[in-house]
PDB file of N, CA and C in Angstrom:
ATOM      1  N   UNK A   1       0.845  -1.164   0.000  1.00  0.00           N
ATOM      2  CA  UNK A   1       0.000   0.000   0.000  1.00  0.00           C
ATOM      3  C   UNK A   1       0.899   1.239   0.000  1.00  0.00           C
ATOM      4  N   UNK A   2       0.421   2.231  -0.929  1.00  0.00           N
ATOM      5  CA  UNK A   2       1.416   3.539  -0.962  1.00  0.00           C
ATOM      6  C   UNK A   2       0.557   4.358   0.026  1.00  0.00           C
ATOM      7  N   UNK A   3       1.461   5.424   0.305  1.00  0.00           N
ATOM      8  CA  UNK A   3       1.399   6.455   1.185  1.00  0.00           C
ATOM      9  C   UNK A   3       2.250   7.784   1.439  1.00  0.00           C
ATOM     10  N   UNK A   4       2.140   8.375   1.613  1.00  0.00           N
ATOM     11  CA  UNK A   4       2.927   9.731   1.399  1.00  0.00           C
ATOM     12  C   UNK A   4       3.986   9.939   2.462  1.00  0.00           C
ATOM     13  N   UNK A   5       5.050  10.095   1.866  1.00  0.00           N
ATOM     14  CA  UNK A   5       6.300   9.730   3.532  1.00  0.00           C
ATOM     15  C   UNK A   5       6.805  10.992   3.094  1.00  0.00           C
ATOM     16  N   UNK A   6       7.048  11.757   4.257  1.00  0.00           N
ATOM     17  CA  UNK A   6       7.999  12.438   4.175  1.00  0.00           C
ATOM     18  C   UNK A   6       9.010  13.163   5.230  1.00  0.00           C
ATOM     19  N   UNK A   7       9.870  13.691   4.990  1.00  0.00           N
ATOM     20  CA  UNK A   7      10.242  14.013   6.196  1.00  0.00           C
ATOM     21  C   UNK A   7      10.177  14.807   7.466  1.00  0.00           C
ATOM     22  N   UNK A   8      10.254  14.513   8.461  1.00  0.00           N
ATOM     23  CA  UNK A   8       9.780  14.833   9.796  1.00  0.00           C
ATOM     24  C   UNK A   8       9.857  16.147  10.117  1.00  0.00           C
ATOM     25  N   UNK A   9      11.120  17.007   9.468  1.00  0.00           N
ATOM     26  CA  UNK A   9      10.970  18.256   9.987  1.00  0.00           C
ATOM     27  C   UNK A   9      12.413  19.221   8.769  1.00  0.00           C
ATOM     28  N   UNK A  10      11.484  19.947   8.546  1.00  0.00           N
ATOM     29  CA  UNK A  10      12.928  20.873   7.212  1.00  0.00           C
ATOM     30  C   UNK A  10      14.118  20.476   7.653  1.00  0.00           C
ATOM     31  N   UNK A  11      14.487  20.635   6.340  1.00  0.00           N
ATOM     32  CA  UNK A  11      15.865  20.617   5.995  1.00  0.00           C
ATOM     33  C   UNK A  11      16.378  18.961   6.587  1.00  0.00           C
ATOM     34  N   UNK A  12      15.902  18.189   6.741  1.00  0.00           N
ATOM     35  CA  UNK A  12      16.278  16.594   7.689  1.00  0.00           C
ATOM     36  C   UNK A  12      16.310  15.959   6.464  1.00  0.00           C
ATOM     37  N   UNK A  13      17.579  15.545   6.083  1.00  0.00           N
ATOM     38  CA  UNK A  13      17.315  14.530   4.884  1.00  0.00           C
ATOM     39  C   UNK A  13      17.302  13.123   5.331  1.00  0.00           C
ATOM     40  N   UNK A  14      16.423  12.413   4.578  1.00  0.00           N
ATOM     41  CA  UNK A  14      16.322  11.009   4.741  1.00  0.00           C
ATOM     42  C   UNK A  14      16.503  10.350   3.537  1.00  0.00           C
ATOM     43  N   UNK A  15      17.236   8.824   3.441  1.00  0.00           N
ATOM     44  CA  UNK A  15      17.700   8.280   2.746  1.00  0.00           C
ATOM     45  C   UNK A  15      16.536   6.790   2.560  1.00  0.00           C
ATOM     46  N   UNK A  16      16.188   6.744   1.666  1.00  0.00           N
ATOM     47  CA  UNK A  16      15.379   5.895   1.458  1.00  0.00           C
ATOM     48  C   UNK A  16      16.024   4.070   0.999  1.00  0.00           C
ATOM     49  N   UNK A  17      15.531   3.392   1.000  1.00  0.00           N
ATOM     50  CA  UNK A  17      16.284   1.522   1.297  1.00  0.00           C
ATOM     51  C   UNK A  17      17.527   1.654   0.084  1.00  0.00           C
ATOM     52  N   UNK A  18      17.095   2.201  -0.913  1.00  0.00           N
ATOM     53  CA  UNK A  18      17.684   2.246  -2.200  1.00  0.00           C
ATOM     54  C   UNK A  18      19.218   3.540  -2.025  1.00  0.00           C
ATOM     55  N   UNK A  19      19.025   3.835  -0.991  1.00  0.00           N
ATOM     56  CA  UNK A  19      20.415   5.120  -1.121  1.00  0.00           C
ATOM     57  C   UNK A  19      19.731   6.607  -1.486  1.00  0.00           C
ATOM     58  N   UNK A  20      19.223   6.424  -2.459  1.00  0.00           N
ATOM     59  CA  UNK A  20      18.745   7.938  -2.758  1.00  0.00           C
ATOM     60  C   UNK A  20      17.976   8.702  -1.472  1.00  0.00           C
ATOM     61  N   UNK A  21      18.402  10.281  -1.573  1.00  0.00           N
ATOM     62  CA  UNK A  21      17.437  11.065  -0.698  1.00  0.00           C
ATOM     63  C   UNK A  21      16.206  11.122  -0.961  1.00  0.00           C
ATOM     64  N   UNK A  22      15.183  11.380   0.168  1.00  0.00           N
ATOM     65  CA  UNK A  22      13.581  11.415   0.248  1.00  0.00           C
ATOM     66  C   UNK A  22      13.648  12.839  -0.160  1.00  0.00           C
ATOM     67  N   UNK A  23      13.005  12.665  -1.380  1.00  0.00           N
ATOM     68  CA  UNK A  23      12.159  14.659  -1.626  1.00  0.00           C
ATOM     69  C   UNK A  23      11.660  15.284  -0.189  1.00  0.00           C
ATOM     70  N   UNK A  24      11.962  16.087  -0.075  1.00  0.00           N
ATOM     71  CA  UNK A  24      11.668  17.004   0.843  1.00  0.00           C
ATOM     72  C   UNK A  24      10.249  17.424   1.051  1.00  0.00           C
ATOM     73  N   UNK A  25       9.548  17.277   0.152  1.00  0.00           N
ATOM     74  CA  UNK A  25       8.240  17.492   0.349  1.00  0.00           C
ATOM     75  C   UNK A  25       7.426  16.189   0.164  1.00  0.00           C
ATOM     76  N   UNK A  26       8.682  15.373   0.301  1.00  0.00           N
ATOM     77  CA  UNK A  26       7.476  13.940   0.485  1.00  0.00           C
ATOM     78  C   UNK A  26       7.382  13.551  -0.550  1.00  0.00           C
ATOM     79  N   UNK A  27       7.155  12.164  -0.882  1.00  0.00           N
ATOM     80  CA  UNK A  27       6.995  11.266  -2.308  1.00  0.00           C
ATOM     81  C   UNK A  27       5.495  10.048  -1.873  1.00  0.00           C
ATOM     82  N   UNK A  28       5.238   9.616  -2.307  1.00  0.00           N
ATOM     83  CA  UNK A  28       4.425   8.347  -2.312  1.00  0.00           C
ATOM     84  C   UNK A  28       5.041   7.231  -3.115  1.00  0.00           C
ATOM     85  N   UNK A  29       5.123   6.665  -1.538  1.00  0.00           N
ATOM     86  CA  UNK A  29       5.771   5.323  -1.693  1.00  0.00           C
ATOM     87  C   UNK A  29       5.579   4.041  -1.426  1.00  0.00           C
ATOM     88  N   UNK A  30       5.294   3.005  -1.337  1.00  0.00           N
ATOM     89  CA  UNK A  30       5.180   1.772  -0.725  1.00  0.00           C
ATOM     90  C   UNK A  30       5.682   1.889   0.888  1.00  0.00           C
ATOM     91  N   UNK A  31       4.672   1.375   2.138  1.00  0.00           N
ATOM     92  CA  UNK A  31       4.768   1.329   3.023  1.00  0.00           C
ATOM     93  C   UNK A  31       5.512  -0.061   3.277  1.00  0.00           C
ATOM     94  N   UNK A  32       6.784  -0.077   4.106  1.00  0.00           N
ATOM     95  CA  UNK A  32       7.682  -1.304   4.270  1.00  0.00           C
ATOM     96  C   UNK A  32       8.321  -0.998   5.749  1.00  0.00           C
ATOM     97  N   UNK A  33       9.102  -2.145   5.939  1.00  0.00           N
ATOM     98  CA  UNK A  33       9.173  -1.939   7.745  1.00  0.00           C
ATOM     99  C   UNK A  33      10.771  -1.162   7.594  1.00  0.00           C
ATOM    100  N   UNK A  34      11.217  -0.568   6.208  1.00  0.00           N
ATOM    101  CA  UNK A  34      12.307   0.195   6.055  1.00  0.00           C
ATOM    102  C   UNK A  34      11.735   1.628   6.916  1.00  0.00           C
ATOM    103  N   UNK A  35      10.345   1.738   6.469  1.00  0.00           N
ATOM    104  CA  UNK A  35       9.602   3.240   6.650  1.00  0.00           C
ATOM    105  C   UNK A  35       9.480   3.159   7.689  1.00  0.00           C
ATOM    106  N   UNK A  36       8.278   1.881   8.163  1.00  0.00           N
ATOM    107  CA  UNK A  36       8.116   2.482   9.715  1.00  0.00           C
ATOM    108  C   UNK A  36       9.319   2.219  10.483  1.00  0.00           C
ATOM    109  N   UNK A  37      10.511   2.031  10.385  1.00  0.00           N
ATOM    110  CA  UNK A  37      11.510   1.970  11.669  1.00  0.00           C
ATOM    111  C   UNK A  37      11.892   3.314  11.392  1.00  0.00           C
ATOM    112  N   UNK A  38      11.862   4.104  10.214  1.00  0.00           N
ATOM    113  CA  UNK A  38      12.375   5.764  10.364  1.00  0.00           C
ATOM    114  C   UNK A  38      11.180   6.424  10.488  1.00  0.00           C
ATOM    115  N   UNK A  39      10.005   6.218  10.698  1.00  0.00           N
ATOM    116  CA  UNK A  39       8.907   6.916  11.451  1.00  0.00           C
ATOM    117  C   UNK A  39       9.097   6.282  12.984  1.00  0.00           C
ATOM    118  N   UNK A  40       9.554   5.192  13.586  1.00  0.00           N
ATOM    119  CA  UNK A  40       9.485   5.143  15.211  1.00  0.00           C
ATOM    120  C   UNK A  40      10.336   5.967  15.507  1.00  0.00           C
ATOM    121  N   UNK A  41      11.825   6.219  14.769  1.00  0.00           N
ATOM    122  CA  UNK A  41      13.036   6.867  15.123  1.00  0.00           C
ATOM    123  C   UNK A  41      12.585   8.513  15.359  1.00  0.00           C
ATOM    124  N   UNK A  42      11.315   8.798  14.387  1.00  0.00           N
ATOM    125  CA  UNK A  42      11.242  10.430  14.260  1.00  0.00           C
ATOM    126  C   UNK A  42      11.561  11.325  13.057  1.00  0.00           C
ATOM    127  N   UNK A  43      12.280  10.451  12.127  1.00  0.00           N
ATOM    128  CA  UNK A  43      12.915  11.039  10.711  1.00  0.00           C
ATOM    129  C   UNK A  43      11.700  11.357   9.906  1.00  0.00           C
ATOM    130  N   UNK A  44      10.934  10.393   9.845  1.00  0.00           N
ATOM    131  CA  UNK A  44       9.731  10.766   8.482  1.00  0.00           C
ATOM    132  C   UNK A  44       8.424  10.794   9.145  1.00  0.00           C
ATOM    133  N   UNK A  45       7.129  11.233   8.589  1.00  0.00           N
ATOM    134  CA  UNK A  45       5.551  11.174   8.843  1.00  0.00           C
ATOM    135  C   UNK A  45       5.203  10.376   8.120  1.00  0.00           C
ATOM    136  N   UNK A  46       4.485   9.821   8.384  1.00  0.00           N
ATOM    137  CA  UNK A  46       3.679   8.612   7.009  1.00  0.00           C
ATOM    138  C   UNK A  46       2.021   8.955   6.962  1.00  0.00           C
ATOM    139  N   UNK A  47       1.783   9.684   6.046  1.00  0.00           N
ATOM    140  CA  UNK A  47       0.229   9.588   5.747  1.00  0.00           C
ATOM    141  C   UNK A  47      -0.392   9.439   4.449  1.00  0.00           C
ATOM    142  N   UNK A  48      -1.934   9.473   4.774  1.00  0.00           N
ATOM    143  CA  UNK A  48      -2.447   8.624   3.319  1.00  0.00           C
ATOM    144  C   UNK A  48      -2.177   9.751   2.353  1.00  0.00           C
ATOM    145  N   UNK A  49      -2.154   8.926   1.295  1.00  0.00           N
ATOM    146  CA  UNK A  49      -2.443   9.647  -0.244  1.00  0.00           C
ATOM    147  C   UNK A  49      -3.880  10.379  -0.345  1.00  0.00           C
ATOM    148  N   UNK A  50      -3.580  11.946  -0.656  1.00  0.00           N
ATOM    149  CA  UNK A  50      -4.718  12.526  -0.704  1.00  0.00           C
ATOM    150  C   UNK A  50      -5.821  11.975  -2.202  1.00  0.00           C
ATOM    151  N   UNK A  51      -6.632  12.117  -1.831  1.00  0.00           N
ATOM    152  CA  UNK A  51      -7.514  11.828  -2.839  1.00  0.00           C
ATOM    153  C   UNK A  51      -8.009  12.832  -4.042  1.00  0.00           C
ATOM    154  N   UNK A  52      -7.780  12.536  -5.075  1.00  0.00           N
ATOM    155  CA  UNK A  52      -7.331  13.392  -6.460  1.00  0.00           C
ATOM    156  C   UNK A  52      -9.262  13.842  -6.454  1.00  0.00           C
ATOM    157  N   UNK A  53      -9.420  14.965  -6.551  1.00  0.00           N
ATOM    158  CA  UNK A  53     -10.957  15.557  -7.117  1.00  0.00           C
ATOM    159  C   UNK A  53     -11.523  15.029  -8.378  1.00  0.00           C
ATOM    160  N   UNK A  54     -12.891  14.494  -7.946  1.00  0.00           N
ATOM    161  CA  UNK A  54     -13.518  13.574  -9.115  1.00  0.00           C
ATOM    162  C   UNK A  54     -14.437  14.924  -9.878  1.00  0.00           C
ATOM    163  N   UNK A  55     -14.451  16.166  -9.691  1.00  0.00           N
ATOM    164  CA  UNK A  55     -15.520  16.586  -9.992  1.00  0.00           C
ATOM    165  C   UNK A  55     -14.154  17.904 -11.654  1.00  0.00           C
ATOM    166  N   UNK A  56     -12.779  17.501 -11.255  1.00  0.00           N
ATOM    167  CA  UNK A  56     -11.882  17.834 -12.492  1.00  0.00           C
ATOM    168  C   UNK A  56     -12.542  17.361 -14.018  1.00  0.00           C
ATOM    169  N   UNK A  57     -12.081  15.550 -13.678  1.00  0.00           N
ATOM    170  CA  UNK A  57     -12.438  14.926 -14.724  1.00  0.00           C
ATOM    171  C   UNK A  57     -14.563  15.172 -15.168  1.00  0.00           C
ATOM    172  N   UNK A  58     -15.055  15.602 -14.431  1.00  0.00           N
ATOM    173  CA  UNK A  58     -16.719  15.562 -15.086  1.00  0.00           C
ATOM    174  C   UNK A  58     -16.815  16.839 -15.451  1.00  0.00           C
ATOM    175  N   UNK A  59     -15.578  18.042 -15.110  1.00  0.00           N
ATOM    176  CA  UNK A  59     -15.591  19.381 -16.335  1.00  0.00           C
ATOM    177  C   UNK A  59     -15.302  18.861 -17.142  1.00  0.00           C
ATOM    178  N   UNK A  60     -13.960  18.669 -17.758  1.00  0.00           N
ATOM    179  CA  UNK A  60     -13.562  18.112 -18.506  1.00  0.00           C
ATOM    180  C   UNK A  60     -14.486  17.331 -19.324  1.00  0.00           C
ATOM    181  N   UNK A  61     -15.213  16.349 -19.270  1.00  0.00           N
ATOM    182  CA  UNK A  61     -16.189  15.826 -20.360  1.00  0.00           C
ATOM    183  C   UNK A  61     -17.039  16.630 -20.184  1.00  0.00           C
ATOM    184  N   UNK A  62     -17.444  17.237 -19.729  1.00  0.00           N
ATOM    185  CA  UNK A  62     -18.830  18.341 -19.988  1.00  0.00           C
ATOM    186  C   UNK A  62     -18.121  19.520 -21.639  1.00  0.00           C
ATOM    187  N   UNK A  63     -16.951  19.863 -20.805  1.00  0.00           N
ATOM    188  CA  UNK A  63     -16.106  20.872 -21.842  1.00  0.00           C
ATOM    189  C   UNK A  63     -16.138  20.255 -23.287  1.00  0.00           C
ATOM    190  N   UNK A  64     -15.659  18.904 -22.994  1.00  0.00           N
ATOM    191  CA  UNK A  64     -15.482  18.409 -24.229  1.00  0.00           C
ATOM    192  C   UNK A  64     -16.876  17.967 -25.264  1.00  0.00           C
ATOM    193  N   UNK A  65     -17.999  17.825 -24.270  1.00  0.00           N
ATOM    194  CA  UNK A  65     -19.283  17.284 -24.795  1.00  0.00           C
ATOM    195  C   UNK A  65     -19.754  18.610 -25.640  1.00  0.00           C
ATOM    196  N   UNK A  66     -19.518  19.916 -25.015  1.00  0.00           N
ATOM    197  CA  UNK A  66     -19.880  21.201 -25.741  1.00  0.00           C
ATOM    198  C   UNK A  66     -19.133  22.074 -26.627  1.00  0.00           C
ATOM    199  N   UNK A  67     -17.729  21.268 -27.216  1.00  0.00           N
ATOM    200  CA  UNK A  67     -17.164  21.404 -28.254  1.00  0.00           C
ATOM    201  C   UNK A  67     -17.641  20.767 -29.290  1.00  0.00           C
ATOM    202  N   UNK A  68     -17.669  18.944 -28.664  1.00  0.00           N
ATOM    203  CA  UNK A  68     -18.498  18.187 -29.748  1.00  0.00           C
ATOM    204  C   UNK A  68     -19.914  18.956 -30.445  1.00  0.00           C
ATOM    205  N   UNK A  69     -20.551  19.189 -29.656  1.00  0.00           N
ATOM    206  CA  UNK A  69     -22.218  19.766 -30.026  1.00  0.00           C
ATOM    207  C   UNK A  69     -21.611  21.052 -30.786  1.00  0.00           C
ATOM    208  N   UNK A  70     -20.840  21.924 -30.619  1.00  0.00           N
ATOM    209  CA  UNK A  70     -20.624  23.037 -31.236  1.00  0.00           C
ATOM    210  C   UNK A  70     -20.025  22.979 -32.926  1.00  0.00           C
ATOM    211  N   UNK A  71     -19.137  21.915 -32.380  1.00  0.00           N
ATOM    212  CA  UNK A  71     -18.665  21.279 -34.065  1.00  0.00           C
ATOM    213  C   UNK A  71     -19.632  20.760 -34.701  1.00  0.00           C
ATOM    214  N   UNK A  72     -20.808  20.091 -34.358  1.00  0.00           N
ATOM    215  CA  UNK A  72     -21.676  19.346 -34.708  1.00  0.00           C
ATOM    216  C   UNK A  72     -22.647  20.486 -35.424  1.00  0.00           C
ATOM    217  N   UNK A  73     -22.953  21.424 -35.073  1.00  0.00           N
ATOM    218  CA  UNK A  73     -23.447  22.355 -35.283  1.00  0.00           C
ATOM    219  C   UNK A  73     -23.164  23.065 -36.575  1.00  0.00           C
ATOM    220  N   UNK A  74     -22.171  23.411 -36.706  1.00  0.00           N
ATOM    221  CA  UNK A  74     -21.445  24.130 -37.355  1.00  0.00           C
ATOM    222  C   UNK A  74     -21.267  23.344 -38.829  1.00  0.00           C
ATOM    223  N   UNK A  75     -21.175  22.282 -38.536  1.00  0.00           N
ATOM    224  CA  UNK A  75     -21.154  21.436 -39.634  1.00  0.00           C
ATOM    225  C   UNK A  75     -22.180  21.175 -40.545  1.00  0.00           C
ATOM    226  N   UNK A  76     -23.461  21.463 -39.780  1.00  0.00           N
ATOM    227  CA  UNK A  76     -24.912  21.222 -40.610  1.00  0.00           C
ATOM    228  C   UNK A  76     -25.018  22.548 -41.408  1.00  0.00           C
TER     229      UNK A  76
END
């Protein structure tokens, strides 16, 4: 399960299983017992993945439904 890790407090870099540094503003990553032993220590926060707005994608086809009708239009 992913989840948003990041680190505990500015400027604290954390090194993730692989060597590379954790983005500073947090990445979403797979939750593993690499993470939670640097969340018991205090290095990182672990929380859920925010949930992306469903009401983007139903502009979006509305937008696109009233281009269609407009082309449609135009064409007769």
């Amino acid at each position: 399960m992913k989840k948003h890790i990041k680190p505990a407090r500015a400027g604290l870099q954390v090194r993730k299983a692989d060597g590379q540094r954790l983005n500073p503003e947090g990445e979403e990553l797979p939750v593993s017992a690499w993470w939670r032993r640097r969340e018991a220590e205090g290095d990182v926060v672990i929380t859920g993945i925010k949930a992306e707005s469903v009401t983007e994608p139903a502009e979006a086809v509305t937008e696109l439904a009233e281009v269609r009708q407009t082309r449609t239009v135009k064409e007769k």
